[in-house]
Each structure stands twice: as C-alpha cells, then as structure tokens.
PDB file of N, CA and C in Angstrom:
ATOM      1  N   UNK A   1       0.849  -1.180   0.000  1.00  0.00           N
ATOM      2  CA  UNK A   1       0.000   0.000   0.000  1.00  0.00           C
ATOM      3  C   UNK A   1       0.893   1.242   0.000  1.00  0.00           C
ATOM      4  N   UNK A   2       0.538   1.980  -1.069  1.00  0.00           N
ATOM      5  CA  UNK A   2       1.380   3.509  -0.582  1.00  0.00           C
ATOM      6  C   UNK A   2       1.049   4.266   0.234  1.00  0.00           C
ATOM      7  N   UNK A   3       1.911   5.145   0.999  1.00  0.00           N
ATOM      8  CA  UNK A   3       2.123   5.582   1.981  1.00  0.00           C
ATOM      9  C   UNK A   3       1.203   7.210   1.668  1.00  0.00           C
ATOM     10  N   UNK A   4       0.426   7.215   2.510  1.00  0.00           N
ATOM     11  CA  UNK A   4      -0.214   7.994   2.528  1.00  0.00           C
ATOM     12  C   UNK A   4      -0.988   8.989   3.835  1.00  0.00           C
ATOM     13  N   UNK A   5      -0.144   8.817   4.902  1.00  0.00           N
ATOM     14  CA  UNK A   5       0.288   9.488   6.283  1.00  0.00           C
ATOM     15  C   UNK A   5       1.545  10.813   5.590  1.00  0.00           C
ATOM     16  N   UNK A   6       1.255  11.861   6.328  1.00  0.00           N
ATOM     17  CA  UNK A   6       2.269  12.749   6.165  1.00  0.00           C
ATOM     18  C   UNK A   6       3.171  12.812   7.534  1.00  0.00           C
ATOM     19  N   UNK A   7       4.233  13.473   7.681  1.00  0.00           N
ATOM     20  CA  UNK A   7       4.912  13.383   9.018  1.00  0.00           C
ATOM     21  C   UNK A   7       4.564  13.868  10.181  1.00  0.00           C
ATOM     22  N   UNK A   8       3.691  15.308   9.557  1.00  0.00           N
ATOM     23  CA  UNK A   8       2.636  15.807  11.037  1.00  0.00           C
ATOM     24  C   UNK A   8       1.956  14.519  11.612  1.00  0.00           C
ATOM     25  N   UNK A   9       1.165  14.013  10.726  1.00  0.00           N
ATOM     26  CA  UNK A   9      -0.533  13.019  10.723  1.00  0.00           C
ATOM     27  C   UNK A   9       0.385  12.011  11.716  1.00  0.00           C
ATOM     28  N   UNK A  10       1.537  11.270  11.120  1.00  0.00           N
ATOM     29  CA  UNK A  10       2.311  10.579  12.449  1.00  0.00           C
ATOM     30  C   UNK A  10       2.671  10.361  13.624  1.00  0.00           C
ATOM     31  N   UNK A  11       3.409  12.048  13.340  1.00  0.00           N
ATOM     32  CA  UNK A  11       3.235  12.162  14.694  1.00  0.00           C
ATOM     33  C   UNK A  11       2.122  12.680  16.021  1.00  0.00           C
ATOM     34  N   UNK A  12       1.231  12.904  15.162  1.00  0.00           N
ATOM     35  CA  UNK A  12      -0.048  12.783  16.190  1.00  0.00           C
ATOM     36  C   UNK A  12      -0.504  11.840  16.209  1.00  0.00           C
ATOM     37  N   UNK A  13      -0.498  10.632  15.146  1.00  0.00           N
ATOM     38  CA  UNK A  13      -0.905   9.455  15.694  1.00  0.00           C
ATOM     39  C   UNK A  13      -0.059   8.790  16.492  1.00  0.00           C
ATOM     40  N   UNK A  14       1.789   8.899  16.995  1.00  0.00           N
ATOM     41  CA  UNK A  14       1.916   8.595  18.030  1.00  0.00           C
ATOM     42  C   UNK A  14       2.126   8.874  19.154  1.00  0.00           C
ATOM     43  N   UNK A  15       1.322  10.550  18.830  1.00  0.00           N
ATOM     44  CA  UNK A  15       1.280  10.944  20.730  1.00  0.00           C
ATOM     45  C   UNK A  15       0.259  10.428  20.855  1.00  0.00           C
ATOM     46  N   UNK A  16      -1.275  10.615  20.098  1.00  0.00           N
ATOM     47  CA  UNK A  16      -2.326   9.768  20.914  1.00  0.00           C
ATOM     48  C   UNK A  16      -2.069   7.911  20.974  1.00  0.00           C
ATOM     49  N   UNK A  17      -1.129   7.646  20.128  1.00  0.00           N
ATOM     50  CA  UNK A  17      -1.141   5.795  20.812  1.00  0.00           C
ATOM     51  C   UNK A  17      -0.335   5.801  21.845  1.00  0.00           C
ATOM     52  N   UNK A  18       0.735   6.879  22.445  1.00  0.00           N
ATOM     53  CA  UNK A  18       1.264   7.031  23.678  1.00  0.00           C
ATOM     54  C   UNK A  18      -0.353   6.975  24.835  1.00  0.00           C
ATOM     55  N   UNK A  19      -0.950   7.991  24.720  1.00  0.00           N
ATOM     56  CA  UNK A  19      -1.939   8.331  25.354  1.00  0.00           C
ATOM     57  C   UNK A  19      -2.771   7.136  25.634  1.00  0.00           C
ATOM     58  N   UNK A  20      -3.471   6.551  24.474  1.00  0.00           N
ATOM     59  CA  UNK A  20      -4.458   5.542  24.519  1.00  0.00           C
ATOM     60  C   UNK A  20      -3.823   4.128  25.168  1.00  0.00           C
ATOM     61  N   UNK A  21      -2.321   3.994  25.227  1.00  0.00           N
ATOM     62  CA  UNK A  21      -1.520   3.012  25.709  1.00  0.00           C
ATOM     63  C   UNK A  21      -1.700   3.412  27.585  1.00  0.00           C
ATOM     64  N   UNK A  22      -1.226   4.853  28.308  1.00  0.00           N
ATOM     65  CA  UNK A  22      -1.432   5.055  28.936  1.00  0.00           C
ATOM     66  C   UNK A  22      -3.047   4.664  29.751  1.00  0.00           C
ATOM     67  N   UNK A  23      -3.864   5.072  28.748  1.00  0.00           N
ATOM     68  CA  UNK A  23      -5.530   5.201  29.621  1.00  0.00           C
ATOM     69  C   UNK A  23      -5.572   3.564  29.829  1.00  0.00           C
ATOM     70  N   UNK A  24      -5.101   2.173  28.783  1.00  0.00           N
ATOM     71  CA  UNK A  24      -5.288   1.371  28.859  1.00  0.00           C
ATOM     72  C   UNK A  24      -4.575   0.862  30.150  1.00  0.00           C
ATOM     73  N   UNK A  25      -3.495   1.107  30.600  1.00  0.00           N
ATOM     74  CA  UNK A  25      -2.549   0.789  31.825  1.00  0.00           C
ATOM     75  C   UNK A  25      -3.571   1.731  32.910  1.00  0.00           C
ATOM     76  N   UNK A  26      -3.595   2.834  32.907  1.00  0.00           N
ATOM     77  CA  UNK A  26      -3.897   3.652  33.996  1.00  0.00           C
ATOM     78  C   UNK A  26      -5.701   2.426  34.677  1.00  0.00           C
ATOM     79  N   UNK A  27      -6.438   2.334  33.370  1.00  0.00           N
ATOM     80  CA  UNK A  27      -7.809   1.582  33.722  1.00  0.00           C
ATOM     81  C   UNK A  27      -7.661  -0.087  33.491  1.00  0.00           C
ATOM     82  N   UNK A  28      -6.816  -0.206  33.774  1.00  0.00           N
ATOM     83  CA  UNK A  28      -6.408  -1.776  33.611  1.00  0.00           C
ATOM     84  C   UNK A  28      -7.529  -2.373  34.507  1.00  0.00           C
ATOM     85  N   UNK A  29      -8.241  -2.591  35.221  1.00  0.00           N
ATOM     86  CA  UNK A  29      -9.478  -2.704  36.155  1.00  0.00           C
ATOM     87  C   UNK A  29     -10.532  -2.799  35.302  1.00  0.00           C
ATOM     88  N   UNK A  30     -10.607  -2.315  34.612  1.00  0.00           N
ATOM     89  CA  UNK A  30     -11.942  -1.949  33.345  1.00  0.00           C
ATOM     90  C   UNK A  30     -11.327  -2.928  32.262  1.00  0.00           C
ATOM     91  N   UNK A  31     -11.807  -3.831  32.280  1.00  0.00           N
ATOM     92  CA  UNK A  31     -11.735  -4.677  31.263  1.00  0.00           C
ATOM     93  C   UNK A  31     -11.682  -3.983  29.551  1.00  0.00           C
ATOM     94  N   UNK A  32     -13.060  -3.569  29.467  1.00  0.00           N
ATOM     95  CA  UNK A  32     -13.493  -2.643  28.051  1.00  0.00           C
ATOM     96  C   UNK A  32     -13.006  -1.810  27.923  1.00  0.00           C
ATOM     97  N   UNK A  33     -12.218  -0.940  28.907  1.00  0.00           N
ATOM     98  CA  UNK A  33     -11.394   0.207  28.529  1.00  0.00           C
ATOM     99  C   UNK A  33     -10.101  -0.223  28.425  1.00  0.00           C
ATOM    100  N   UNK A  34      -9.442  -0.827  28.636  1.00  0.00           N
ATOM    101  CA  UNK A  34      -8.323  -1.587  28.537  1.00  0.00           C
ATOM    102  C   UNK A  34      -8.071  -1.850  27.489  1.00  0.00           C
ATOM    103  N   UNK A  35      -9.018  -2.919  27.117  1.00  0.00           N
ATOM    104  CA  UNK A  35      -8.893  -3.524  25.696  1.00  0.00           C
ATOM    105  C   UNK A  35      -8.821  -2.715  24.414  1.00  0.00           C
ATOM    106  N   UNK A  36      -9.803  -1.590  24.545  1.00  0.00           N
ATOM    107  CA  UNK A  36     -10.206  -0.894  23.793  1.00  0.00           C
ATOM    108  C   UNK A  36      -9.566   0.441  23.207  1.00  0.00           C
ATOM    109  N   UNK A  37      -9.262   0.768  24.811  1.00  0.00           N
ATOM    110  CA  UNK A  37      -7.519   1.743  24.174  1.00  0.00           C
ATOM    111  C   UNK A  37      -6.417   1.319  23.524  1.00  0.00           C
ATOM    112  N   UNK A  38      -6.238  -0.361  24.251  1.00  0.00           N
ATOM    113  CA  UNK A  38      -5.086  -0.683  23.747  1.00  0.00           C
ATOM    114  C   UNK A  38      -5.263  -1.345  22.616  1.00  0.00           C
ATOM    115  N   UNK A  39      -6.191  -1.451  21.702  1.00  0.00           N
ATOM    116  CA  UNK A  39      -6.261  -1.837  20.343  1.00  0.00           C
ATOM    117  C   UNK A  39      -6.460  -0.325  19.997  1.00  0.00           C
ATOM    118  N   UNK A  40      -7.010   0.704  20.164  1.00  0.00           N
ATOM    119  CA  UNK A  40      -7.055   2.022  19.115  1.00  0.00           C
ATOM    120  C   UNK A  40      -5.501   2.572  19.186  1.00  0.00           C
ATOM    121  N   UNK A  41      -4.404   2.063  20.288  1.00  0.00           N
ATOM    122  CA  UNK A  41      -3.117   2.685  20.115  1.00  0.00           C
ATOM    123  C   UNK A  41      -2.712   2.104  19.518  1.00  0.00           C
ATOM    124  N   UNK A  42      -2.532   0.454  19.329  1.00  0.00           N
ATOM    125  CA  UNK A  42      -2.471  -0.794  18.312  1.00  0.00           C
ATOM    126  C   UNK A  42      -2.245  -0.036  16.540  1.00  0.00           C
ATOM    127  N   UNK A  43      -3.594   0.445  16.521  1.00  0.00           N
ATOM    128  CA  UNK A  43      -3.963   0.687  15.323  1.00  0.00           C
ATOM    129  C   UNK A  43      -3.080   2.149  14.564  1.00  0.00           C
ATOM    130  N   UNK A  44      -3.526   3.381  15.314  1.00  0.00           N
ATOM    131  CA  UNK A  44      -2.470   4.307  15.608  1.00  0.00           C
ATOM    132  C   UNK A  44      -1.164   4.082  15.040  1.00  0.00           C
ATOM    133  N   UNK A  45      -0.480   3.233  16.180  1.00  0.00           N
ATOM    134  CA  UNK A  45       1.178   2.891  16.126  1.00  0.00           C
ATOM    135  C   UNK A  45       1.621   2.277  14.932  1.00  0.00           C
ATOM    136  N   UNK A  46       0.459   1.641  14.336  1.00  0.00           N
ATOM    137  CA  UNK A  46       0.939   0.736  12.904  1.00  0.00           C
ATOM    138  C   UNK A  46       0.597   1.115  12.106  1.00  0.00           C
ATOM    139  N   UNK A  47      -0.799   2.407  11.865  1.00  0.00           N
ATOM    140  CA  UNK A  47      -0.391   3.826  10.922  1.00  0.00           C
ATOM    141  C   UNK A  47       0.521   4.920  10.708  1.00  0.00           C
ATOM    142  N   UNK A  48       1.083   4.716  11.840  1.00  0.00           N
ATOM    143  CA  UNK A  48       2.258   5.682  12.229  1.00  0.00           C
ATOM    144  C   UNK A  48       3.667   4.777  11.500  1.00  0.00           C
ATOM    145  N   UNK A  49       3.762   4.238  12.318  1.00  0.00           N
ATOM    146  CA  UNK A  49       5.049   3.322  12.048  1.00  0.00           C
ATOM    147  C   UNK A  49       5.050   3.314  10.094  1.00  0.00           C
ATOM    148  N   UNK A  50       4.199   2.484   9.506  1.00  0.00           N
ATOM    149  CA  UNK A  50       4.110   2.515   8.004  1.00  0.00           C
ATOM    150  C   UNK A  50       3.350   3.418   7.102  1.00  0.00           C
ATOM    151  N   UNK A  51       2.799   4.971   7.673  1.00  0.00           N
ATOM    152  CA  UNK A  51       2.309   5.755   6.706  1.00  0.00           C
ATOM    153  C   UNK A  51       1.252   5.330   6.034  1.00  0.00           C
ATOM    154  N   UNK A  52       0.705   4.567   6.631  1.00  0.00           N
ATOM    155  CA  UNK A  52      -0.269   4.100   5.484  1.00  0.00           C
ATOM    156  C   UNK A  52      -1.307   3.597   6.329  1.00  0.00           C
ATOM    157  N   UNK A  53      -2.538   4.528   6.204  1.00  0.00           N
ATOM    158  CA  UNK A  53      -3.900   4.123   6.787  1.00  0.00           C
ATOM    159  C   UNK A  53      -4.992   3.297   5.377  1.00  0.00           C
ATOM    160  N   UNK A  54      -5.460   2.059   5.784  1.00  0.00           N
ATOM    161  CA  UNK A  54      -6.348   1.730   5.290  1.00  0.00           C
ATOM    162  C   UNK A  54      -7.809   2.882   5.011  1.00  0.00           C
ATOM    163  N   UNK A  55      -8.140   3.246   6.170  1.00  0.00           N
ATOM    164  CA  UNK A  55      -9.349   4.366   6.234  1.00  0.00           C
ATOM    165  C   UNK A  55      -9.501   5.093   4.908  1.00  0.00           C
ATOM    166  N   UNK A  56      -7.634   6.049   4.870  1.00  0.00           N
ATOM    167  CA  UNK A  56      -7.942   7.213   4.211  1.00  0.00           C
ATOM    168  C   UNK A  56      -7.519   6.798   2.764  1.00  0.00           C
ATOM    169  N   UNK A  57      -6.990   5.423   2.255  1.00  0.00           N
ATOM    170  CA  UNK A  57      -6.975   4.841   1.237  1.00  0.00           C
ATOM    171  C   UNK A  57      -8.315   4.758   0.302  1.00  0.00           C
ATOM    172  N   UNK A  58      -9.444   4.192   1.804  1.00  0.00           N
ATOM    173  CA  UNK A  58     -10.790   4.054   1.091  1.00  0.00           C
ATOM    174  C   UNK A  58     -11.764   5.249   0.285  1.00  0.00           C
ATOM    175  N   UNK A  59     -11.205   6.388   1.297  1.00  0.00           N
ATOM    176  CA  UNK A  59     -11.636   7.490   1.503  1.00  0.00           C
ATOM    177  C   UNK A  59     -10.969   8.798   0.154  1.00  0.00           C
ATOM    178  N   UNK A  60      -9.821   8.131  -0.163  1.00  0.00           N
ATOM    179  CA  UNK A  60      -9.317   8.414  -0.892  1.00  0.00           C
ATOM    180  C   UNK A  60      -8.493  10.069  -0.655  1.00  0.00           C
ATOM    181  N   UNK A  61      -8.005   9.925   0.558  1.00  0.00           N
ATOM    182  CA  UNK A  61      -7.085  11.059   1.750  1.00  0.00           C
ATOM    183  C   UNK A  61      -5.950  10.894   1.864  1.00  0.00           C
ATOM    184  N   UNK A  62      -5.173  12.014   1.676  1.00  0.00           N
ATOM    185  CA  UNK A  62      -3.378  11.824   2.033  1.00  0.00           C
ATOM    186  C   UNK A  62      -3.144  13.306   2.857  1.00  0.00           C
ATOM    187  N   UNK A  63      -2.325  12.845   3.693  1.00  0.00           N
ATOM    188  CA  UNK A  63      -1.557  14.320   4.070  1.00  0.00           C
ATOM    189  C   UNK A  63      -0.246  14.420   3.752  1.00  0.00           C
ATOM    190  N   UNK A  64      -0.156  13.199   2.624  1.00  0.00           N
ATOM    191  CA  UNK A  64       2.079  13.235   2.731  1.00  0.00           C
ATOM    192  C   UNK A  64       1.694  14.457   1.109  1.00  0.00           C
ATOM    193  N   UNK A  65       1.150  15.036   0.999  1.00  0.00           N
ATOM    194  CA  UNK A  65       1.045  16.089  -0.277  1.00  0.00           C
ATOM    195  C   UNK A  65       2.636  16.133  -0.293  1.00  0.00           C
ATOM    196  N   UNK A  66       2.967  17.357   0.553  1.00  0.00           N
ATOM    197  CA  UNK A  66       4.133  18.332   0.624  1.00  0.00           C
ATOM    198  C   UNK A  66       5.487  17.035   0.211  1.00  0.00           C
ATOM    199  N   UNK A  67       5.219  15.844   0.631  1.00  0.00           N
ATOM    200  CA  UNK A  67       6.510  15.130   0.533  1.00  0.00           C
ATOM    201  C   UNK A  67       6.600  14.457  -1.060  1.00  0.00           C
ATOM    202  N   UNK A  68       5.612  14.494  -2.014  1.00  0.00           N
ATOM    203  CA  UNK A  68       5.434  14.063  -3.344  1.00  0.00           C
ATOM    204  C   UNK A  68       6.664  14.043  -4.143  1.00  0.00           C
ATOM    205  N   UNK A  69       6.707  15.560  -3.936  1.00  0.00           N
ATOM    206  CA  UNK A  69       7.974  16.290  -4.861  1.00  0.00           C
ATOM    207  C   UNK A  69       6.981  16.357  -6.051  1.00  0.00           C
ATOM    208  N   UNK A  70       8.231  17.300  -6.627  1.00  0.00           N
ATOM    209  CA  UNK A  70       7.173  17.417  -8.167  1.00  0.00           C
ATOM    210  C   UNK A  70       6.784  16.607  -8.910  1.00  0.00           C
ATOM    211  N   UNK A  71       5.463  16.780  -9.569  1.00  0.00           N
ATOM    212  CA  UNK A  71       4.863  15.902 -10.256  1.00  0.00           C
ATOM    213  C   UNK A  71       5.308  16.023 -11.668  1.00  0.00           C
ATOM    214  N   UNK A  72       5.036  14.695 -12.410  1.00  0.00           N
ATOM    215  CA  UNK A  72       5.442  14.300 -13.767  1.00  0.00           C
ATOM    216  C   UNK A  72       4.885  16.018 -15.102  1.00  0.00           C
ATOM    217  N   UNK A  73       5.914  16.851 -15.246  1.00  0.00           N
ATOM    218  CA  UNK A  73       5.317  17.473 -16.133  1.00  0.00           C
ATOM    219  C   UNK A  73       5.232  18.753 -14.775  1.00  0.00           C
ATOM    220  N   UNK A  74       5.676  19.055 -14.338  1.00  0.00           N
ATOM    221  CA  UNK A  74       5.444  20.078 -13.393  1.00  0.00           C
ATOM    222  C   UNK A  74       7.300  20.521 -12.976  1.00  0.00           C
ATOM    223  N   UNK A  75       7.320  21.426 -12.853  1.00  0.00           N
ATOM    224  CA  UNK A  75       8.837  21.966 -12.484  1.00  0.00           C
ATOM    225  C   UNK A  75      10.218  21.958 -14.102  1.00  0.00           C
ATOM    226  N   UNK A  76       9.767  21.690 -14.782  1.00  0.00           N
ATOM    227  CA  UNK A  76      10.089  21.800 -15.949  1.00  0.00           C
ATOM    228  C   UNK A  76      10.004  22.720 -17.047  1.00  0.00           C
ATOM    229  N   UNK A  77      11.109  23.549 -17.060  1.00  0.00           N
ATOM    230  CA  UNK A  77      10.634  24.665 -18.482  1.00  0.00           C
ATOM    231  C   UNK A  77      10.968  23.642 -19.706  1.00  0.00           C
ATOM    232  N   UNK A  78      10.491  23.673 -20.871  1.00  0.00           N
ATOM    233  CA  UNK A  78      10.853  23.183 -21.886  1.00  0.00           C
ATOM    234  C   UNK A  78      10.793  24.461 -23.000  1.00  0.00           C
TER     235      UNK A  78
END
C-alpha cells in the first residue's frame, strides 16, 4: 500500500497511541477500557510506524502532499 500518512498526521498518531496506551494501563481494572484503548493505540502505532492508513486509502485522503515532490510534467521549463 502507498504511503499515505504525512509526518505531522504521524506524529499525532503517536502521541495519541502514547496516550491511549497510557488510559489502557492507567484503567487496567476496566476490562473494556483496557482492551479498547489498547487496540485504538495498536492501530495508531501501525499507521504511524508505516504511513499508510487503510481508512484514508478508502476514503481516498493523504496528508504526505508536501513530501510528493514534483509531479510528472510540473517543475520543468521546456
């Protein structure tokens, strides 16, 4: 899949899987909250880690714009 996370979008997805890792430890008592943070940081961390969200694939969303570089036919005098 191409990568289609930009480096901001990353790194907010891994301060909140920091976070959602935290709420899951902090409510470890709560079964459903546990589980449930610690699969949405799960998810997070392995959009982060490889740039590449299924979601915004479907959705047809990127934020890596700025990292493209120029496109075919663009930046070229002829």
């Amino acid at each position: 899949m191409r990568n289609n996370v930009g480096r901001l979008d990353a790194a907010i997805r891994w301060t909140l899987a920091a976070v959602f890792f935290a709420v899951a430890i902090m409510f470890r008592d709560v079964t459903v909250v546990t589980f449930g943070s610690a699969l949405v940081a799960l998810v997070l961390a392995g959009t982060a880690a490889t740039r590449s969200c299924p979601l915004y694939a479907v959705l047809g969303l990127r934020t890596d714009h700025a990292e493209d570089g120029p496109q075919k036919g663009e930046g070229h005098a002829h």
